[in-house]
C-alpha atoms as a PDB file:
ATOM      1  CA  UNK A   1     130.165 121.703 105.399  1.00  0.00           C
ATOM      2  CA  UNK A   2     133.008 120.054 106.856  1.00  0.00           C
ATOM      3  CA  UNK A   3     133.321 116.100 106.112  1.00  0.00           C
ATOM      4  CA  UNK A   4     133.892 113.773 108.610  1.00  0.00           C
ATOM      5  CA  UNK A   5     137.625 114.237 109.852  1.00  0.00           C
ATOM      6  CA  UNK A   6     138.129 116.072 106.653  1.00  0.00           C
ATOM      7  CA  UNK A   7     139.342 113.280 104.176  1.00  0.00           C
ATOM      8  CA  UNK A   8     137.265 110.059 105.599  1.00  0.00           C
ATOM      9  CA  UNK A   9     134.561 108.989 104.425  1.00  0.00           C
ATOM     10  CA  UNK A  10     132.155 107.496 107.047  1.00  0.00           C
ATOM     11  CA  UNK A  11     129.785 104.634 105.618  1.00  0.00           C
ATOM     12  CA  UNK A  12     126.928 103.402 107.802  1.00  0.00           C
ATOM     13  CA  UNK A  13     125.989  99.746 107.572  1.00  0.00           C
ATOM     14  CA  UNK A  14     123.487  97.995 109.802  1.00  0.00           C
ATOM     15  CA  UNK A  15     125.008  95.205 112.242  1.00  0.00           C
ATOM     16  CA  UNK A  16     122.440  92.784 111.468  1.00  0.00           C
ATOM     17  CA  UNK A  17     122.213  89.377 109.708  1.00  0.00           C
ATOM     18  CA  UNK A  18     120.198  91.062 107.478  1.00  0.00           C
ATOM     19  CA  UNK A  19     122.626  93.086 106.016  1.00  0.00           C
ATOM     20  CA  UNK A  20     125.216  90.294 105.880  1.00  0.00           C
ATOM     21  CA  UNK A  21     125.859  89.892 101.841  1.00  0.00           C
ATOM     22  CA  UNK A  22     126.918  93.545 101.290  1.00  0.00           C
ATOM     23  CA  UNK A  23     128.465  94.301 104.664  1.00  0.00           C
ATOM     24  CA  UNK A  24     130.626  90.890 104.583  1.00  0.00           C
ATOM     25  CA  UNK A  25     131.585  91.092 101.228  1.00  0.00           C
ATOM     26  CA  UNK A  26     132.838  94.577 101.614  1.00  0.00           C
ATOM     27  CA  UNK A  27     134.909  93.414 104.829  1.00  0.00           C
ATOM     28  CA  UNK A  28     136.263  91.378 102.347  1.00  0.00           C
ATOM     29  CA  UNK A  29     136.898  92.851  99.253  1.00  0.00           C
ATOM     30  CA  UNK A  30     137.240  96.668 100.014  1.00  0.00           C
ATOM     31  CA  UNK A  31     140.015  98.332 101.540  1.00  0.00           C
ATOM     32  CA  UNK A  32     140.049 101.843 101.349  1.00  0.00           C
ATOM     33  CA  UNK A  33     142.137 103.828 104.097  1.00  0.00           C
ATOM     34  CA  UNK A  34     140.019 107.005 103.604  1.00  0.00           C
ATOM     35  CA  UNK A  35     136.375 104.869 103.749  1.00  0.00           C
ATOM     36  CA  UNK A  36     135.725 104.024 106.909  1.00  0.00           C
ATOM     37  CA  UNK A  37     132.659 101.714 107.922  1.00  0.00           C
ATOM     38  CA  UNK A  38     130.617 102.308 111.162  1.00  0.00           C
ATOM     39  CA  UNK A  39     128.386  99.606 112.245  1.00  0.00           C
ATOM     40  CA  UNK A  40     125.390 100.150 114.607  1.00  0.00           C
ATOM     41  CA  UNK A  41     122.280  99.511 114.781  1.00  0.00           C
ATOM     42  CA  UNK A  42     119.291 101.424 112.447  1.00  0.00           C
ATOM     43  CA  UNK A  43     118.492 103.944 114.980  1.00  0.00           C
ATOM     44  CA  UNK A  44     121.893 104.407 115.749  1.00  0.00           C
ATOM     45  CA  UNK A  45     123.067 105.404 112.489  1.00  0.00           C
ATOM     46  CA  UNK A  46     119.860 107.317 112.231  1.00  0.00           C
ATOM     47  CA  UNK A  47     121.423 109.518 114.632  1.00  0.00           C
ATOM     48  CA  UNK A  48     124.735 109.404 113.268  1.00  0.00           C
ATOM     49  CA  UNK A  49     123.702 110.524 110.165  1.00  0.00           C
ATOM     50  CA  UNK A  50     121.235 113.076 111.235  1.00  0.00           C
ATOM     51  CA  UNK A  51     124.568 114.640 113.266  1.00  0.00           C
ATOM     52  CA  UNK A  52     126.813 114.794 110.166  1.00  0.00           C
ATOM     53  CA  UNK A  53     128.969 111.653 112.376  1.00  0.00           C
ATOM     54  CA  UNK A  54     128.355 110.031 108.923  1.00  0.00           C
ATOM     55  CA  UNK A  55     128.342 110.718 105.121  1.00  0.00           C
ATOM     56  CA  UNK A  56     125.960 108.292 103.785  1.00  0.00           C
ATOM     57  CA  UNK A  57     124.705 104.729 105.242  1.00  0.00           C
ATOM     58  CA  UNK A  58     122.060 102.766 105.799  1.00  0.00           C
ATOM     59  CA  UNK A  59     119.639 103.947 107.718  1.00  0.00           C
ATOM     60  CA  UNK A  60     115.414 103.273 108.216  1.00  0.00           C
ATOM     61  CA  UNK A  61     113.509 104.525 105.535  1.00  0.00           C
ATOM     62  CA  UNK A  62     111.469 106.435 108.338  1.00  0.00           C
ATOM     63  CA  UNK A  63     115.012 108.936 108.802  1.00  0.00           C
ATOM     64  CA  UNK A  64     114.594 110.137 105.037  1.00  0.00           C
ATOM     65  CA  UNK A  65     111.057 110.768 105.369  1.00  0.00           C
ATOM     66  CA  UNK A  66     111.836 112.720 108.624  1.00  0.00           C
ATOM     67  CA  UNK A  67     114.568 114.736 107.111  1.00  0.00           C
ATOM     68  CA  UNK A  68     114.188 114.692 103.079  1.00  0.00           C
ATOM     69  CA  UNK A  69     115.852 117.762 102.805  1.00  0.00           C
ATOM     70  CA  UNK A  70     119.266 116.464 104.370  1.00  0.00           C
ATOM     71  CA  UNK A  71     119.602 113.977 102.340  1.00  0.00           C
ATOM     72  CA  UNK A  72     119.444 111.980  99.093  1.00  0.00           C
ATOM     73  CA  UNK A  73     118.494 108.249  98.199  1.00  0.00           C
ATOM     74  CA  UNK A  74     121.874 106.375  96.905  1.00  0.00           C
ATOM     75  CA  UNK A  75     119.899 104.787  94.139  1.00  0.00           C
ATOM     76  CA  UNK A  76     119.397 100.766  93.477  1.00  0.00           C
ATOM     77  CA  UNK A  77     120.116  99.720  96.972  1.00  0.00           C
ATOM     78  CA  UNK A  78     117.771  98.853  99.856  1.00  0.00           C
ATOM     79  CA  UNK A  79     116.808  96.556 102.762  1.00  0.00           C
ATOM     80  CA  UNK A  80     113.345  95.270 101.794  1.00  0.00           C
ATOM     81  CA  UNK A  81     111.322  92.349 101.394  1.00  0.00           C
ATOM     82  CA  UNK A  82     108.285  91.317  99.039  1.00  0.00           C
ATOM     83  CA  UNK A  83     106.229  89.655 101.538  1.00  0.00           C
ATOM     84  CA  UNK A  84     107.579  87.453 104.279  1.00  0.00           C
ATOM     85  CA  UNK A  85     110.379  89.363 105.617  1.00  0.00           C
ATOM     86  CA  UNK A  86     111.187  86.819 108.624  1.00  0.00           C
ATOM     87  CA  UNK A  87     113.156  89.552 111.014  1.00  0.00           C
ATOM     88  CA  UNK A  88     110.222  92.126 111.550  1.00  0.00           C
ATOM     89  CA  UNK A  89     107.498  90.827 114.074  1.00  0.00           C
ATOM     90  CA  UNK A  90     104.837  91.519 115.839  1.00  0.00           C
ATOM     91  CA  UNK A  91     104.468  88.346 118.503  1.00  0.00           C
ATOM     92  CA  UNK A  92     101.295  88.530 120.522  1.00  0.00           C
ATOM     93  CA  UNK A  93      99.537  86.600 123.600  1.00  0.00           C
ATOM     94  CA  UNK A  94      96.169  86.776 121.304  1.00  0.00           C
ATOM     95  CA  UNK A  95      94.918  88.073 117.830  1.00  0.00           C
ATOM     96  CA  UNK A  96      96.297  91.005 116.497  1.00  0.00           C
ATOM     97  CA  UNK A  97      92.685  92.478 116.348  1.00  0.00           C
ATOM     98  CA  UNK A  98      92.074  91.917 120.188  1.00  0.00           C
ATOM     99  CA  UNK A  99      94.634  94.545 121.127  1.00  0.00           C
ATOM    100  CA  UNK A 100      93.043  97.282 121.790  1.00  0.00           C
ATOM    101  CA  UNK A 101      94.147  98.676 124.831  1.00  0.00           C
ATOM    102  CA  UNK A 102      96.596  96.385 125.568  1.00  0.00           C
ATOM    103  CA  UNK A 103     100.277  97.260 126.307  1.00  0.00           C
ATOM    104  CA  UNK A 104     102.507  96.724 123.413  1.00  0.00           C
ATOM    105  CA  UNK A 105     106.970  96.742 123.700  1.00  0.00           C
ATOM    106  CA  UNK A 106     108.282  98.227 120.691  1.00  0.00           C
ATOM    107  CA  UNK A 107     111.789  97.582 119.728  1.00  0.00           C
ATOM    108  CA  UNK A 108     113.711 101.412 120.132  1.00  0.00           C
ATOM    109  CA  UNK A 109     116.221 100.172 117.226  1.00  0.00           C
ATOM    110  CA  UNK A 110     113.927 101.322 113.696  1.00  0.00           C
ATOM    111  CA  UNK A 111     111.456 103.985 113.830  1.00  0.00           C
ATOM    112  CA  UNK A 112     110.890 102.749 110.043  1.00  0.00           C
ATOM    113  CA  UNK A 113     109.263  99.419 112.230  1.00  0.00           C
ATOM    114  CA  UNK A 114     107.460 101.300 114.210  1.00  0.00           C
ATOM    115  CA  UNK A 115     105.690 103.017 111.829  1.00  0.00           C
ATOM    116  CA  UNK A 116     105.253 100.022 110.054  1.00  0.00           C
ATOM    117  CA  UNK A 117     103.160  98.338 113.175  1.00  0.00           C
ATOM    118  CA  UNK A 118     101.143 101.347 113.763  1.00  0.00           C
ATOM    119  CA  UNK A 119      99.964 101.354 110.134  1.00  0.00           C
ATOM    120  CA  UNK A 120      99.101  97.608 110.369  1.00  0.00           C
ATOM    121  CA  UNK A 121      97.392  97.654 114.034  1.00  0.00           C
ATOM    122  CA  UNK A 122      95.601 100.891 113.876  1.00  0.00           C
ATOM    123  CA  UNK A 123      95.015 101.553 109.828  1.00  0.00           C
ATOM    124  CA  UNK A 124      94.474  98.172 108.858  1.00  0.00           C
ATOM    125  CA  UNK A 125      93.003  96.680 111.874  1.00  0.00           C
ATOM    126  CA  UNK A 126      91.554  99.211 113.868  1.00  0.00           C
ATOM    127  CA  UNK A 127      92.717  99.160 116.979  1.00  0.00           C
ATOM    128  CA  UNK A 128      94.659 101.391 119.500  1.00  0.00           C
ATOM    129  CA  UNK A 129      97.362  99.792 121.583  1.00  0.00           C
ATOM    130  CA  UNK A 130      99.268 101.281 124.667  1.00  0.00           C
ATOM    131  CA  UNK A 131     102.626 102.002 123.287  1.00  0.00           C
ATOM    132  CA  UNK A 132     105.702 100.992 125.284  1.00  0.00           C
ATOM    133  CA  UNK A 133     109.284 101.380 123.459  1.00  0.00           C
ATOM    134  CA  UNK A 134     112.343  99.904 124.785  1.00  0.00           C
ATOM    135  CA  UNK A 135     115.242  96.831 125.076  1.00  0.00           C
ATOM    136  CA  UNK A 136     112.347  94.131 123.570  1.00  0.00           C
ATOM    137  CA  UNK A 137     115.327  91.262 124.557  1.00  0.00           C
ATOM    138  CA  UNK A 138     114.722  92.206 128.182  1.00  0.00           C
ATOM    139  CA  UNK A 139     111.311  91.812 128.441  1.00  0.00           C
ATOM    140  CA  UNK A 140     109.750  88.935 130.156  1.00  0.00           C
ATOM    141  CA  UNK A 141     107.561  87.024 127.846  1.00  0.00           C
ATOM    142  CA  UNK A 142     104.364  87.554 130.283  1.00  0.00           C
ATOM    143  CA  UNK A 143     104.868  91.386 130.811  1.00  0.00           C
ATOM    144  CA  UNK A 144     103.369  92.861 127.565  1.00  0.00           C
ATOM    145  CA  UNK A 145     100.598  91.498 125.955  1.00  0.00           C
ATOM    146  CA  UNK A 146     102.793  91.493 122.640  1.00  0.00           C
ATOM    147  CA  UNK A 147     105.776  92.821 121.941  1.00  0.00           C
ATOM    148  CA  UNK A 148     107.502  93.913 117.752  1.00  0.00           C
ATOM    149  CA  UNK A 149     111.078  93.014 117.328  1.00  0.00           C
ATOM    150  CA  UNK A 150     113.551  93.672 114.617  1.00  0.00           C
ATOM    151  CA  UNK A 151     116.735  92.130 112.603  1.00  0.00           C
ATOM    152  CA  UNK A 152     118.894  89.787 115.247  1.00  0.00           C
ATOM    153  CA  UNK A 153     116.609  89.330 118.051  1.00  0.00           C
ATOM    154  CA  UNK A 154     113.570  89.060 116.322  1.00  0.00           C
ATOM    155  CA  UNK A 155     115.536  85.989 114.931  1.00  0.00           C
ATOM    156  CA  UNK A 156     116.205  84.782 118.068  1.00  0.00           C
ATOM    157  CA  UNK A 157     113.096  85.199 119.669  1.00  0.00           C
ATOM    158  CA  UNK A 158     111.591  83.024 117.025  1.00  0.00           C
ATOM    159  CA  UNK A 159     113.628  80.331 118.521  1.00  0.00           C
ATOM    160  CA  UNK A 160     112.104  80.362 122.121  1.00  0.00           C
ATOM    161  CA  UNK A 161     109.217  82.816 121.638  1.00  0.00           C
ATOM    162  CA  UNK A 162     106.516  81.526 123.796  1.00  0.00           C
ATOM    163  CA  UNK A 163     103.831  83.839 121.912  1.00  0.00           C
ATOM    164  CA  UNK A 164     100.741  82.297 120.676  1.00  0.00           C
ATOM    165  CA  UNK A 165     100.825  84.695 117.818  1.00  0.00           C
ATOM    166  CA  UNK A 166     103.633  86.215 115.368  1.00  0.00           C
ATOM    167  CA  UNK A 167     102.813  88.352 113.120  1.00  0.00           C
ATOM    168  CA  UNK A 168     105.666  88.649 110.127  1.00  0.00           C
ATOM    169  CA  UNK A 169     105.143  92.861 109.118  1.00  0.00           C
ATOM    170  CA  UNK A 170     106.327  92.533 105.509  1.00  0.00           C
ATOM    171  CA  UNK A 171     103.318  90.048 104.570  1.00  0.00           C
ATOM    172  CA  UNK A 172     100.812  91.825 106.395  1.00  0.00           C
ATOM    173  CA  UNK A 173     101.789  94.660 104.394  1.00  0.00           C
ATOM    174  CA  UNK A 174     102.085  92.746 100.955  1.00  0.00           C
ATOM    175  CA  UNK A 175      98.493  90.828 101.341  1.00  0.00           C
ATOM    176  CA  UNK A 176      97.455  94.922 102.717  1.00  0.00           C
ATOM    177  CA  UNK A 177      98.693  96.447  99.959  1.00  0.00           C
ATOM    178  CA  UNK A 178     100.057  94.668  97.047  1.00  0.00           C
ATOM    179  CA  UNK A 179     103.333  95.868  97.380  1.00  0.00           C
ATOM    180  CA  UNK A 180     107.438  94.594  98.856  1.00  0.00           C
ATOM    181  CA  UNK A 181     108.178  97.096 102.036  1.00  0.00           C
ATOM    182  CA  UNK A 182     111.135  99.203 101.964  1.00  0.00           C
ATOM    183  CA  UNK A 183     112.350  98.648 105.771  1.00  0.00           C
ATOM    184  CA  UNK A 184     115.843 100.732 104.984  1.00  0.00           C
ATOM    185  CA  UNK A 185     118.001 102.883 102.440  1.00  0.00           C
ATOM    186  CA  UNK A 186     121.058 104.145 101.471  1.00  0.00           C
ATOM    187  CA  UNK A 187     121.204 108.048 102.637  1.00  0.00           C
ATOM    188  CA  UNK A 188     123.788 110.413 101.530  1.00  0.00           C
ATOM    189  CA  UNK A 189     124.111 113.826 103.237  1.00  0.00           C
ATOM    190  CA  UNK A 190     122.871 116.465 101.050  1.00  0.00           C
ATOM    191  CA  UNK A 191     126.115 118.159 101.424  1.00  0.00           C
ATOM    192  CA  UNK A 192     128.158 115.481 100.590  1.00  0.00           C
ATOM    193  CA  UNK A 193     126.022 114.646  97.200  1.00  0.00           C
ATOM    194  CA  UNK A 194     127.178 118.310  96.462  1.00  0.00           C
ATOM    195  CA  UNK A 195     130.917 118.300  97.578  1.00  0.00           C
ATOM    196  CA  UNK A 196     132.391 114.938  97.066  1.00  0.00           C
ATOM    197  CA  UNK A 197     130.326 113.311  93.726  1.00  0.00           C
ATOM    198  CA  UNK A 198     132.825 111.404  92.211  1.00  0.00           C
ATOM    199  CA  UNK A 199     133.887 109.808  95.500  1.00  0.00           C
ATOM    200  CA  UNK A 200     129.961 108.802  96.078  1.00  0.00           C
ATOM    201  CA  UNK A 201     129.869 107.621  92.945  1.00  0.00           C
ATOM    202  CA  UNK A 202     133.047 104.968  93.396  1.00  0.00           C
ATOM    203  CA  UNK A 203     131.397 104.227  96.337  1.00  0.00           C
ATOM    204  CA  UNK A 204     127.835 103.291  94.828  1.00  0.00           C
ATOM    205  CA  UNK A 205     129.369 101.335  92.491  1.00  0.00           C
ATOM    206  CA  UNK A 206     131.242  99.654  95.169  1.00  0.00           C
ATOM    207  CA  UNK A 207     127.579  98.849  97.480  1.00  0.00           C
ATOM    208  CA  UNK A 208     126.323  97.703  94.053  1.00  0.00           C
ATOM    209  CA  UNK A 209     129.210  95.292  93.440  1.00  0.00           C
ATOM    210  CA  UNK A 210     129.513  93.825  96.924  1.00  0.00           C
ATOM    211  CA  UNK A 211     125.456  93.003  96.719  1.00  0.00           C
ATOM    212  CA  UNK A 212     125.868  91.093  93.778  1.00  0.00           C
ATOM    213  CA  UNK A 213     128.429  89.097  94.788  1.00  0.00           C
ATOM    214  CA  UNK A 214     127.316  88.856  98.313  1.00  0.00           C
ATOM    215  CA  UNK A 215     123.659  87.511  96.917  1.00  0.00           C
ATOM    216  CA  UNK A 216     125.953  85.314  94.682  1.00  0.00           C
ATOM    217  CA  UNK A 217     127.556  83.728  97.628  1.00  0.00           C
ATOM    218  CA  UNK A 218     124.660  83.144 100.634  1.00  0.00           C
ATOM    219  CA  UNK A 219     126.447  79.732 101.385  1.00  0.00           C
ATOM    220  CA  UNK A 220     129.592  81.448 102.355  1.00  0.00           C
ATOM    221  CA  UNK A 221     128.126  84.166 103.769  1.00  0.00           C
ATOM    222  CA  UNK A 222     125.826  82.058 106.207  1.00  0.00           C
ATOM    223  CA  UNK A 223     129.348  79.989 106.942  1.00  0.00           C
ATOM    224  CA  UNK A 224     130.274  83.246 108.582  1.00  0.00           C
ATOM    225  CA  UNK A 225     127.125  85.005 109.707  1.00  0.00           C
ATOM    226  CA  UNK A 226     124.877  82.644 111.145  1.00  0.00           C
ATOM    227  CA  UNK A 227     126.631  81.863 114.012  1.00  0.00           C
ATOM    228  CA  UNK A 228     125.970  85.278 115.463  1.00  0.00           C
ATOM    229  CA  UNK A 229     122.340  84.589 116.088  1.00  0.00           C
ATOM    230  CA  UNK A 230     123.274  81.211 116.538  1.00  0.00           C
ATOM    231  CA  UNK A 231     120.886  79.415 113.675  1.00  0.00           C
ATOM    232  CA  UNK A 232     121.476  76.777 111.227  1.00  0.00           C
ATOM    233  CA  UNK A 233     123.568  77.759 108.251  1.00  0.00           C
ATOM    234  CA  UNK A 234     120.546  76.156 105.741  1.00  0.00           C
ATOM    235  CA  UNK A 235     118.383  78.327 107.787  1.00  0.00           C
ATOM    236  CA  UNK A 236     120.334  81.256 107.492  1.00  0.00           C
ATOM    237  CA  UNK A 237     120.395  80.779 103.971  1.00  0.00           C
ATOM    238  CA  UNK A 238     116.735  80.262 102.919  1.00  0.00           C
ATOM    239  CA  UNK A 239     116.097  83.897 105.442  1.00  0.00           C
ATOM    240  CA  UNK A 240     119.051  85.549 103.862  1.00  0.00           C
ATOM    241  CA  UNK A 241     117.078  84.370 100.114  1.00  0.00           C
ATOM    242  CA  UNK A 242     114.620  86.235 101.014  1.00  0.00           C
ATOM    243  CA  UNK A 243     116.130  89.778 101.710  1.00  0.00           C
ATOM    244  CA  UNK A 244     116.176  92.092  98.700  1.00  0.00           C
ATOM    245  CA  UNK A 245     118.522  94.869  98.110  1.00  0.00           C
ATOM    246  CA  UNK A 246     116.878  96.686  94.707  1.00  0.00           C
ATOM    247  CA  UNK A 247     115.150  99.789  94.598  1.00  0.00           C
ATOM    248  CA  UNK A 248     113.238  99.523  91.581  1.00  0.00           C
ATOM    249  CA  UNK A 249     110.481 100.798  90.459  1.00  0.00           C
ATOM    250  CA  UNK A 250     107.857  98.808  92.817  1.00  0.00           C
ATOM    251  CA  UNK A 251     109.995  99.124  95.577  1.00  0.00           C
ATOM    252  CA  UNK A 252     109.464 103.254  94.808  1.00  0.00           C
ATOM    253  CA  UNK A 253     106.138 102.992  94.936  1.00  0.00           C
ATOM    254  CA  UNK A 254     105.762 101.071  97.767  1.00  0.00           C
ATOM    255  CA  UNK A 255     108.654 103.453  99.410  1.00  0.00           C
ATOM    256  CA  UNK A 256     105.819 106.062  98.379  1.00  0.00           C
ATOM    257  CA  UNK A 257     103.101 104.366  99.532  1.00  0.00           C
ATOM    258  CA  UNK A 258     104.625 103.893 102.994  1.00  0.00           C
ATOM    259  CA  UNK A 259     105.272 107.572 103.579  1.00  0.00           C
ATOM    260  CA  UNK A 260     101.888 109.020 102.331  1.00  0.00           C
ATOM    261  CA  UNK A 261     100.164 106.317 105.683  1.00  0.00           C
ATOM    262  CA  UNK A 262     103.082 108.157 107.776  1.00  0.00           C
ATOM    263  CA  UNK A 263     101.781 111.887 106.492  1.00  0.00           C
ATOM    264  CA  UNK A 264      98.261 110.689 107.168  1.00  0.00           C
ATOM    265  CA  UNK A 265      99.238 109.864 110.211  1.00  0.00           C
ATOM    266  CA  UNK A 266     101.112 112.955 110.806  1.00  0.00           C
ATOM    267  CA  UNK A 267     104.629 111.385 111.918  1.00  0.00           C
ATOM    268  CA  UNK A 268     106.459 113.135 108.760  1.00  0.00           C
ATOM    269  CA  UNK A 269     106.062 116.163 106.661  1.00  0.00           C
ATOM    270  CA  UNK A 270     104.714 116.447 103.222  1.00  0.00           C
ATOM    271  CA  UNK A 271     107.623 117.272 102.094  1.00  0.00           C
ATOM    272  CA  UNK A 272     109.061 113.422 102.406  1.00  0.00           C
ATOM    273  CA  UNK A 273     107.773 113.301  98.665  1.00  0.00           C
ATOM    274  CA  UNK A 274     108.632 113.257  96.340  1.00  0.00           C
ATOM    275  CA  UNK A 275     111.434 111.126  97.002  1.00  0.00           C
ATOM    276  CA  UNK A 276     115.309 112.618  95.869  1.00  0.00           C
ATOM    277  CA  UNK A 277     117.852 110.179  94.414  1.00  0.00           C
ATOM    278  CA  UNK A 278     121.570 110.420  93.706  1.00  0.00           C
ATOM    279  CA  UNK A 279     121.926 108.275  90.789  1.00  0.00           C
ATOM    280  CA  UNK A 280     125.642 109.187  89.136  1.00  0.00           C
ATOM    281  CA  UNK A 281     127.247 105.980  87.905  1.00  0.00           C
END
């Protein structure tokens, strides 16, 4: 395999507010001329990954359980939530059981999302939608009968939404199931696990240290961060409180539990699990 440009390292980080304690404080705190960060959207980087455009990043949890082989799980680090997630929704012009038939916008930025809202409409509530994906932020609020948005503008449609309804994912999926949701993880290119280790490892420890601190700062972080949406920084904070960034032991089962609905379903292989960590510290 050849690495990205030969001696850079490419490291995918999601451009959301979600993300904001470890991608800020690494703006910060790490300069590394051969590390270079690339910020895009989930789907994006999905892509970008999937390509060999990066080495490692994170990406939905849905782009490892497409492609297990290609990669491994950086281990300790994720983008989850143990309940209430408050940037993954389903909003909807009427009960989430009365939709049936009805057309449904789904955001095109995480397939891990849209997996997520299939489970919940059609496993746990037994119905079948029309499925529309696209730009959810240029929908009219009248021309889908509900629409799921993710990261930044779910935030900001909460501030104007005009939906009767809004449905937060991560607790349907908690009260479902008993379990957080993994929504993303740190991937690392098979071949790079193999051929660079000991850089990886520098740069796990460095993800690790720059969620501590990040999670150690929210008020400075949300000085900087929640003008992007624009919300209130005390807001910002008691959403940003709520983001984990562990992959522990529950968050590996419920990791598990998520991909064994999506080979039910047929959307991934069997072969997602079981799941493959790089763990060298």
């Amino acid at each position: 395999m050849k690495l990205s440009q030969d001696t850079i390292t490419k490291i995918g980080m999601v451009n959301y507010l979600n993300m904001a304690p470890i991608h800020e404080k690494w703006k910060e705190t790490v300069h590394r001329s051969d590390w270079q960060l690339v910020e895009a959207p989930p789907a994006v980087l999905n892509n970008k990954l999937a390509e060999g455009q990066l080495d490692l990043g994170f990406v939905s949890s849905f782009e490892y359980g497409r492609h297990p082989g290609n990669y491994r799980i950086l281990s300790g680090l994720s983008i989850s939530a143990n309940g209430s997630v408050g940037s993954v929704f389903l909003f909807s012009h009427v009960p989430i059981d009365q939709l049936g038939d009805e057309s449904i916008l789904l955001s095109s930025e995480s397939k891990t999302s849209v997996g997520l809202v299939k489970i919940i409409l059609e496993e746990f509530n037994g119905v079948q939608p029309v499925y529309s994906t696209g730009n959810v932020m240029d929908a009219a609020d009248d021309e889908y009968k509900a629409l799921m948005a993710i990261g930044d503008d779910a935030l900001k449609i909460v501030e104007k939404s005009r939906f009767l309804y809004q449905y937060d994912l991560g607790d349907i999926w908690k009260r479902e199931t008993g379990l957080p949701f993994v929504f993303a993880i740190c991937a690392v290119r098979e071949e790079f696990c193999q051929l660079q280790p000991e850089m990886l490892s520098e740069i796990h420890q460095e993800l690790l240290r720059c969620c501590k601190e990040g999670k150690d700062s929210l008020a400075d972080i949300c000085k900087i961060a929640a003008e992007r949406i624009p919300m209130a920084k005390d807001r910002c904070q008691k959403y940003l409180q709520a983001i984990e960034y562990d992959l522990g032991a529950q968050k590996r089962q419920a990791l598990e539990k998520y991909f064994e609905y999506l080979i039910k379903r047929g959307d991934i292989g069997k072969s997602a699990l079981p799941l493959e960590f790089f763990t060298k510290l």
